[in-house]
C-alpha atoms as a PDB file:
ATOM      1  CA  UNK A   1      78.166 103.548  93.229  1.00  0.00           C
ATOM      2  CA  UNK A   2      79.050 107.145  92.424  1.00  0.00           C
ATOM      3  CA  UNK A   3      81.387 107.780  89.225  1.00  0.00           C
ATOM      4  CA  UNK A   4      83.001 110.336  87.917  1.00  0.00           C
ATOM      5  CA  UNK A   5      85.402 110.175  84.497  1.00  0.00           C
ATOM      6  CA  UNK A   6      87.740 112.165  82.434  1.00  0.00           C
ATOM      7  CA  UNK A   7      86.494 112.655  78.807  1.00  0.00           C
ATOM      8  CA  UNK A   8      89.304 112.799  76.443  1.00  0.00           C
ATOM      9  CA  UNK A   9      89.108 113.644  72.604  1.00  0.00           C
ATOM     10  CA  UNK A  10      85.730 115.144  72.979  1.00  0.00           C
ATOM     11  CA  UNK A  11      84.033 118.964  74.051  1.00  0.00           C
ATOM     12  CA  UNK A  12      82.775 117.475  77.394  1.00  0.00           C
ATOM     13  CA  UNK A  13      85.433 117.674  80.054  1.00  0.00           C
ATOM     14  CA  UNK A  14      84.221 115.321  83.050  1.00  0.00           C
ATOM     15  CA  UNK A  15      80.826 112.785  83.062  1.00  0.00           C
ATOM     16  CA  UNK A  16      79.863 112.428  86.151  1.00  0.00           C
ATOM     17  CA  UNK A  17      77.251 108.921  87.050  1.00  0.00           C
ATOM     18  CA  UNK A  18      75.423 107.021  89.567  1.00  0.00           C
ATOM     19  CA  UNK A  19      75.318 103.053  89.027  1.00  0.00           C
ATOM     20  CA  UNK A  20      72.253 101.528  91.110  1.00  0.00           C
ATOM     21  CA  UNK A  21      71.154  97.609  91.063  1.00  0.00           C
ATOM     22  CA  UNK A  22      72.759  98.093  87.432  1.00  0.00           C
ATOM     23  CA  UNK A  23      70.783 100.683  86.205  1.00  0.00           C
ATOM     24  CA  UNK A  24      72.297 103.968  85.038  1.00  0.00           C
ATOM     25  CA  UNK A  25      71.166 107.252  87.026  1.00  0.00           C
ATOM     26  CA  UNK A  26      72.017 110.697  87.338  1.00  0.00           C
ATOM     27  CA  UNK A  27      74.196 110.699  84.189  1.00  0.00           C
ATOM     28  CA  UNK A  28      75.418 114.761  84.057  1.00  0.00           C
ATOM     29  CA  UNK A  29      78.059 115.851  81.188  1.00  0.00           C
ATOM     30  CA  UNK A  30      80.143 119.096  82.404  1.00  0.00           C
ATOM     31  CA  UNK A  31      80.375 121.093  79.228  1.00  0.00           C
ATOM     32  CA  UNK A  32      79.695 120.499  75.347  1.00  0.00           C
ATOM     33  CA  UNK A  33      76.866 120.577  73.545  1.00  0.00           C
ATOM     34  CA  UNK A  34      73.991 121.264  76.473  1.00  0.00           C
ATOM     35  CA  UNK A  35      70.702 120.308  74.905  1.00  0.00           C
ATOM     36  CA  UNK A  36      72.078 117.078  73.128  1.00  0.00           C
ATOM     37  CA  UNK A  37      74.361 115.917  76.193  1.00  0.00           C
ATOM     38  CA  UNK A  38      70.771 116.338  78.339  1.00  0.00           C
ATOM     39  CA  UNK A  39      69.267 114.437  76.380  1.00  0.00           C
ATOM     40  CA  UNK A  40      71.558 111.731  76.347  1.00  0.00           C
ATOM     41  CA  UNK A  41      71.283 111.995  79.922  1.00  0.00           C
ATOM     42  CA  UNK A  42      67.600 111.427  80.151  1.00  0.00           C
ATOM     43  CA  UNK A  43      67.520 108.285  77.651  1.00  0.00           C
ATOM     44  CA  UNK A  44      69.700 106.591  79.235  1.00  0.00           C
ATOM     45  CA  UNK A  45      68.482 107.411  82.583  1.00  0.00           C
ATOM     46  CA  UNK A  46      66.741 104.008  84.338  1.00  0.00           C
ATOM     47  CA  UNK A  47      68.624 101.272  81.447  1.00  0.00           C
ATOM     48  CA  UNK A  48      70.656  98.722  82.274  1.00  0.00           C
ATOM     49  CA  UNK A  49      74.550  99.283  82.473  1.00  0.00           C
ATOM     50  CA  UNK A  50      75.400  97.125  79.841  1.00  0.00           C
ATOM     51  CA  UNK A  51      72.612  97.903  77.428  1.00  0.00           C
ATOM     52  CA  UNK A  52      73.862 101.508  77.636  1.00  0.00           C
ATOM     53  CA  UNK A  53      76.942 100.461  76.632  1.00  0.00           C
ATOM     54  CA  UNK A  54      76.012  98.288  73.888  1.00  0.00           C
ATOM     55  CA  UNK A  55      74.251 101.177  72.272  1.00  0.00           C
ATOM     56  CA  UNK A  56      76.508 103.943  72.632  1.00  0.00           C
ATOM     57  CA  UNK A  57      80.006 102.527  72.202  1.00  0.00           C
ATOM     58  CA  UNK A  58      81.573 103.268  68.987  1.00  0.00           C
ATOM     59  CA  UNK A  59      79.285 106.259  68.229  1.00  0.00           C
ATOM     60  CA  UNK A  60      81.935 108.999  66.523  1.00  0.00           C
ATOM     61  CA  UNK A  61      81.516 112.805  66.458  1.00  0.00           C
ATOM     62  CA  UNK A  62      82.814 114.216  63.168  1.00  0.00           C
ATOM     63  CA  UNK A  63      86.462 113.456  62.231  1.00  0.00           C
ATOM     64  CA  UNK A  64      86.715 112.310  65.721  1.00  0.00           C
ATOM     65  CA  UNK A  65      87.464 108.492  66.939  1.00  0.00           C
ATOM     66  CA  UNK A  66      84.690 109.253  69.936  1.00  0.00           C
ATOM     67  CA  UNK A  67      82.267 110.869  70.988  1.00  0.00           C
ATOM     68  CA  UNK A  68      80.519 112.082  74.159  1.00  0.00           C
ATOM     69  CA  UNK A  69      77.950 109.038  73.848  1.00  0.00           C
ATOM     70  CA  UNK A  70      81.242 106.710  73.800  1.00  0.00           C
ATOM     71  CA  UNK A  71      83.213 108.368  76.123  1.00  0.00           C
ATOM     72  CA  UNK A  72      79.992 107.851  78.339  1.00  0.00           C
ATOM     73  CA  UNK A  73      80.241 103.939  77.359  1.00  0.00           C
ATOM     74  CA  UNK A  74      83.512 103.980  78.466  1.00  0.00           C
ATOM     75  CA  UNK A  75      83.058 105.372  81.426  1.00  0.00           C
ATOM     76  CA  UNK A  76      80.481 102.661  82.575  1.00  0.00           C
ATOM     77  CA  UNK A  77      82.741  99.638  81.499  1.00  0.00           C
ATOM     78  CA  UNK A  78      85.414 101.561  83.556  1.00  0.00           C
ATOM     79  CA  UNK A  79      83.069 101.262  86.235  1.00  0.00           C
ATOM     80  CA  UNK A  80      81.923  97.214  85.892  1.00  0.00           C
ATOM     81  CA  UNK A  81      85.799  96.705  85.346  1.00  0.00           C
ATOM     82  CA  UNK A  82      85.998  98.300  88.999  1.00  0.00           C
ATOM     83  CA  UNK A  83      83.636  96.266  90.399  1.00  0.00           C
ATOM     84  CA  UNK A  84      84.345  92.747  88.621  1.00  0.00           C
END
């Protein structure tokens, strides 16, 4: 499953996501922060859906209620949500 989701309240506009056997792949953030947002991308790359989640939801940026790590976590429960 291919996903792609609408940051709000962050610098990244759009994560974009591939979902296979429950593992997280091809995670790519379209703008923000570039060397912190690839990094993210390559940690998470190959973990479980729902351990990705557990670690990166609630993670603030700032003064900010989110962050691109949550918005990410969001994304993904958007996406289990979609396929429950």
């Amino acid at each position: 499953m291919t996903g792609r989701f609408t940051t709000t309240g962050v610098c990244s506009k759009e994560i974009t996501y591939r979902i296979e056997n429950n593992v997280v792949r091809d995670v790519v953030f379209t703008s923000g922060c570039p060397g912190n947002l690839q990094g993210i991308s390559r940690l998470v790359e190959g973990m479980e859906v729902r351990e990705v989640i557990r670690r990166l939801k609630g993670i603030t940026c700032g003064q900010k209620d989110t962050s691109c790590p949550d918005q990410l976590a969001h994304a993904l429960e958007e996406a289990l949500g979609s396929r429950a």
